[in-house]
C-alpha atoms as a PDB file:
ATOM      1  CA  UNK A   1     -21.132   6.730 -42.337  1.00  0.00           C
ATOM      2  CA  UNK A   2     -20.914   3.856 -39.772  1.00  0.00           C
ATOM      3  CA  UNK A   3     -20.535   4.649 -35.904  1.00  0.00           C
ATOM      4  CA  UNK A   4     -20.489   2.536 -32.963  1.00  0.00           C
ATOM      5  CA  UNK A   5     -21.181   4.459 -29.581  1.00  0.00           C
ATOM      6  CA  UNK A   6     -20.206   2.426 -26.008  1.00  0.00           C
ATOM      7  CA  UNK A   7     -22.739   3.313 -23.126  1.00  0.00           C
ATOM      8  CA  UNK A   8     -21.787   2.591 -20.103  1.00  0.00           C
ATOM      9  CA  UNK A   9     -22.225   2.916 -16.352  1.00  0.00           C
ATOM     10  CA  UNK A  10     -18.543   3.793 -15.852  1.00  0.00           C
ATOM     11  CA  UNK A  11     -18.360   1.845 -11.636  1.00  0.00           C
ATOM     12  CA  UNK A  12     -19.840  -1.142 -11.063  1.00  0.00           C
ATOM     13  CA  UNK A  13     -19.929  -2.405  -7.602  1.00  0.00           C
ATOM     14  CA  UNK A  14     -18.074  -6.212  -7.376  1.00  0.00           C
ATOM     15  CA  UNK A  15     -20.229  -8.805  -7.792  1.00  0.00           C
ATOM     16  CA  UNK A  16     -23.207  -6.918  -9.585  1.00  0.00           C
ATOM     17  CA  UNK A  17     -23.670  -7.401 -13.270  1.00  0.00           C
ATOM     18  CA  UNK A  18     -21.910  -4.941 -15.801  1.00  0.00           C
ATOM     19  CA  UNK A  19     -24.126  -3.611 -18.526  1.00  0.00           C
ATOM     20  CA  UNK A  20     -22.576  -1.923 -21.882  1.00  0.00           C
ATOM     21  CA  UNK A  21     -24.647  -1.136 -24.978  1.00  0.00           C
ATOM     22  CA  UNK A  22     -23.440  -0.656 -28.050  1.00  0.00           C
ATOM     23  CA  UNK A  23     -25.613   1.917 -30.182  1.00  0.00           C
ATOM     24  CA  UNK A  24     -24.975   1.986 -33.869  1.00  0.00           C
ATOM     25  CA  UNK A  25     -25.952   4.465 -36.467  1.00  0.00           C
ATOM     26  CA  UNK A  26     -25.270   4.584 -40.140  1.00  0.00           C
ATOM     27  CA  UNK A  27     -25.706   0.735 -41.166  1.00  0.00           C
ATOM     28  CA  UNK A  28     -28.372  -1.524 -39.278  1.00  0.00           C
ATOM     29  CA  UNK A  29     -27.293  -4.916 -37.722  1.00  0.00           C
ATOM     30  CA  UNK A  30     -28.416  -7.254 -40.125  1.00  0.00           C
ATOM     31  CA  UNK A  31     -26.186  -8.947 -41.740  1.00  0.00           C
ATOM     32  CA  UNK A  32     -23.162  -8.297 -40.062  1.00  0.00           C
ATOM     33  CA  UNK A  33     -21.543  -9.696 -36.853  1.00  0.00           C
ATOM     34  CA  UNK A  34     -20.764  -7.829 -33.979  1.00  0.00           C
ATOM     35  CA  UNK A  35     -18.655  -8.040 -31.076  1.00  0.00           C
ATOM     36  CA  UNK A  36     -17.746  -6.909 -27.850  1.00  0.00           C
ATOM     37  CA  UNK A  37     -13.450  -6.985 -27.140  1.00  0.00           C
ATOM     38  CA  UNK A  38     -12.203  -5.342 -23.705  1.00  0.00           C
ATOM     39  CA  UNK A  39      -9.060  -4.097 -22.918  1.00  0.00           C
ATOM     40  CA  UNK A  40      -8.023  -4.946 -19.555  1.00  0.00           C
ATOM     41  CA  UNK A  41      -5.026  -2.164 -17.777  1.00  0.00           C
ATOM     42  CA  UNK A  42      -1.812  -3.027 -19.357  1.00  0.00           C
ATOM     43  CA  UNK A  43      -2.911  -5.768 -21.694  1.00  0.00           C
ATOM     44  CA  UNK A  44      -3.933  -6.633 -25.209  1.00  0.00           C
ATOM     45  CA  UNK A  45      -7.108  -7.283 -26.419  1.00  0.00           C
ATOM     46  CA  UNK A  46      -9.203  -9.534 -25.306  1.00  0.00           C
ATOM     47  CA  UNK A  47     -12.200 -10.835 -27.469  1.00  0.00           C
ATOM     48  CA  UNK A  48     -15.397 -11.650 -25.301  1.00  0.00           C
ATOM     49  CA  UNK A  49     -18.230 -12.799 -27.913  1.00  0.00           C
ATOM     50  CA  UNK A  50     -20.629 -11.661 -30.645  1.00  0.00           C
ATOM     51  CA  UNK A  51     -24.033 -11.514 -32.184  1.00  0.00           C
ATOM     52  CA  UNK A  52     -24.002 -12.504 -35.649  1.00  0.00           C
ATOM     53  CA  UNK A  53     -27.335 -12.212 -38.238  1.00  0.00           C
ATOM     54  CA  UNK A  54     -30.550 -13.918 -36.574  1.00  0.00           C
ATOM     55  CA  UNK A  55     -29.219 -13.248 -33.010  1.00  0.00           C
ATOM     56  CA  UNK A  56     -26.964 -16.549 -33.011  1.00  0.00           C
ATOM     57  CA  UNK A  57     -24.271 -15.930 -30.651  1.00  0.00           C
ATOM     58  CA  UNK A  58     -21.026 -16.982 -29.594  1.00  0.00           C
ATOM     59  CA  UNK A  59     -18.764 -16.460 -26.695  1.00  0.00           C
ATOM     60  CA  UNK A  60     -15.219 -16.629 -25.537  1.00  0.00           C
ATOM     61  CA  UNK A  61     -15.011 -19.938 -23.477  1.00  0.00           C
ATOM     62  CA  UNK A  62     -13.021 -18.495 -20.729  1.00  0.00           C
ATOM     63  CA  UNK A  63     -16.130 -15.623 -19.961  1.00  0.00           C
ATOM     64  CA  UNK A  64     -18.670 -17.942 -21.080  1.00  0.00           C
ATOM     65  CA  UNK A  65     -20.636 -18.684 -17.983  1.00  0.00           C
ATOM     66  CA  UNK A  66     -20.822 -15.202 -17.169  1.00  0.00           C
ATOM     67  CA  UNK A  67     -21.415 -13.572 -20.260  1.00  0.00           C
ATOM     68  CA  UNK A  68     -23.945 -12.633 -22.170  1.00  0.00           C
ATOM     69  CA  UNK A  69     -24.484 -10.277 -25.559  1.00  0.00           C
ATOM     70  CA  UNK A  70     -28.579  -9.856 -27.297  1.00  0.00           C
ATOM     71  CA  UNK A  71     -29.406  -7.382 -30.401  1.00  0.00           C
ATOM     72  CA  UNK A  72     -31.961  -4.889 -30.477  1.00  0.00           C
ATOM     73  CA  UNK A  73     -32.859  -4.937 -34.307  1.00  0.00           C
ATOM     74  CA  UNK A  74     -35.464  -1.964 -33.935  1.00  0.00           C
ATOM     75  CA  UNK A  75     -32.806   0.265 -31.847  1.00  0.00           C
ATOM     76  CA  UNK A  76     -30.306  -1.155 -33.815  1.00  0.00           C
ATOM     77  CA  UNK A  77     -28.136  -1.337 -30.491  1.00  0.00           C
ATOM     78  CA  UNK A  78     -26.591  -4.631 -28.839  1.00  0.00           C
ATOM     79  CA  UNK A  79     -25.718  -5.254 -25.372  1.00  0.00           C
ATOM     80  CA  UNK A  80     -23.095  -7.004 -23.335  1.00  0.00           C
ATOM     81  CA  UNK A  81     -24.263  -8.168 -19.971  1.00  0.00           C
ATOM     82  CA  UNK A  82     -21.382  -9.686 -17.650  1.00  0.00           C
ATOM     83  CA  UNK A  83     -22.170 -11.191 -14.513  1.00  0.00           C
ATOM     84  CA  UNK A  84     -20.456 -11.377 -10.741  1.00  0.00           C
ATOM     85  CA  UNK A  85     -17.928  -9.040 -11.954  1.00  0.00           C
ATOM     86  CA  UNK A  86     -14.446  -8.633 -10.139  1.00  0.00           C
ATOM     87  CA  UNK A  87     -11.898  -5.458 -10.228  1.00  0.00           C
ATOM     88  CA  UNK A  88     -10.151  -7.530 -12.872  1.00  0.00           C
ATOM     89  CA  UNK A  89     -13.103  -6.724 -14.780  1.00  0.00           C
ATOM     90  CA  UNK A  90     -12.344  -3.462 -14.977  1.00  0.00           C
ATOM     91  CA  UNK A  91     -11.438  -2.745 -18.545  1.00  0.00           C
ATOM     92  CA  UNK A  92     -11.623  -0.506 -22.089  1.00  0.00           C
ATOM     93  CA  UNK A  93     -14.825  -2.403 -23.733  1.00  0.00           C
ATOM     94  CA  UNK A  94     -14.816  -1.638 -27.367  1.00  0.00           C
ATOM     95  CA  UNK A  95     -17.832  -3.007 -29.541  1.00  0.00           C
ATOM     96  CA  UNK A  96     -17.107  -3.868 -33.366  1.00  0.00           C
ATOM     97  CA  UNK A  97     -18.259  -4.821 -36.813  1.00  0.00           C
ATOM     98  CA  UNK A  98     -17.205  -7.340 -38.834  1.00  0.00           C
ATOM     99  CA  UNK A  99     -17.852 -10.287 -40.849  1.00  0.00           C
ATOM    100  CA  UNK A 100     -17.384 -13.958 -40.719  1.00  0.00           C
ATOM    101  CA  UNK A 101     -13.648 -14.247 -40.674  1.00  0.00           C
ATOM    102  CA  UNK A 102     -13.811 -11.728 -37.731  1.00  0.00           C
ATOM    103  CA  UNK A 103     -11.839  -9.026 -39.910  1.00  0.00           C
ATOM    104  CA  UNK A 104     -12.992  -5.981 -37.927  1.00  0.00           C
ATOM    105  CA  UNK A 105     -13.717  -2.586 -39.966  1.00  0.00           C
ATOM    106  CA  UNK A 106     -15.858  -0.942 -37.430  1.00  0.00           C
ATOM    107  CA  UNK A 107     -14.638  -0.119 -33.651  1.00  0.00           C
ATOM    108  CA  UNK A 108     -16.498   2.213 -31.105  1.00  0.00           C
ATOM    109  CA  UNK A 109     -14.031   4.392 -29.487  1.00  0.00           C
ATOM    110  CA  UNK A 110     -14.748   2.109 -25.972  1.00  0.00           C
ATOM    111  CA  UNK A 111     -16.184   2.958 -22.413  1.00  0.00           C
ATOM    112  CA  UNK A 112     -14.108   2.666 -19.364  1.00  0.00           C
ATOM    113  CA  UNK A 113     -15.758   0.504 -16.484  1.00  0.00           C
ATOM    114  CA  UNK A 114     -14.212   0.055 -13.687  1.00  0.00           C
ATOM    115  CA  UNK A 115     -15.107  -2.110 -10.827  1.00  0.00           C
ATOM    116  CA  UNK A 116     -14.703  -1.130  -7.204  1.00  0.00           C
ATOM    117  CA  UNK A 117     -16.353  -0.902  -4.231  1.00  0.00           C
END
């Protein structure tokens, strides 16, 4: 049985880098893609990036320069890193599985971070 588990800090101070790991349990990472969405307060889904088979990754252009998602094949976890972070970072981040047409069949239930000071 596949899970995905968020991990989170739950406040992040602005400007300090948010940290969320995805731990995964039932599958391993290999060969699958993975990604991190977020649900900002009131809006849809927003797709940030992903870590595909041999740690290749791949990021929504808009978060791009301050985002940043690695793989930990022997925890079988991955992590989202997001830099200089605002309150309109604070979202519902969701990791997910799925393959190379980005049809998702996995979701984690999602952490809520919120940023304030």
């Amino acid at each position: 049985q596949v899970q995905l588990q968020e991990s989170g800090p739950g406040l992040v101070l602005p400007s300090q880098t948010l940290s969320v790991t995805c731990n995964v349990s039932g599958t391993t990472l290999n060969p699958f893609y993975w990604s991190w969405i977020r649900q900002l307060p009131g809006k849809g889904l927003e797709w940030m990036g992903a870590i595909v088979s041999g740690g290749n990754v791949v990021y929504a252009p808009s978060l791009e320069s301050r985002t940043s998602i690695s793989g930990d094949t022997s925890k079988n976890t991955f992590t989202l890193h997001l830099t200089s972070v605002t309150p309109e970072d604070t979202a519902v981040y969701y990791c997910a599985r799925h393959g190379i047409r980005f049809v998702y069949d996995y979701w984690g239930k999602g952490t809520l971070v919120s940023v304030s000071s």
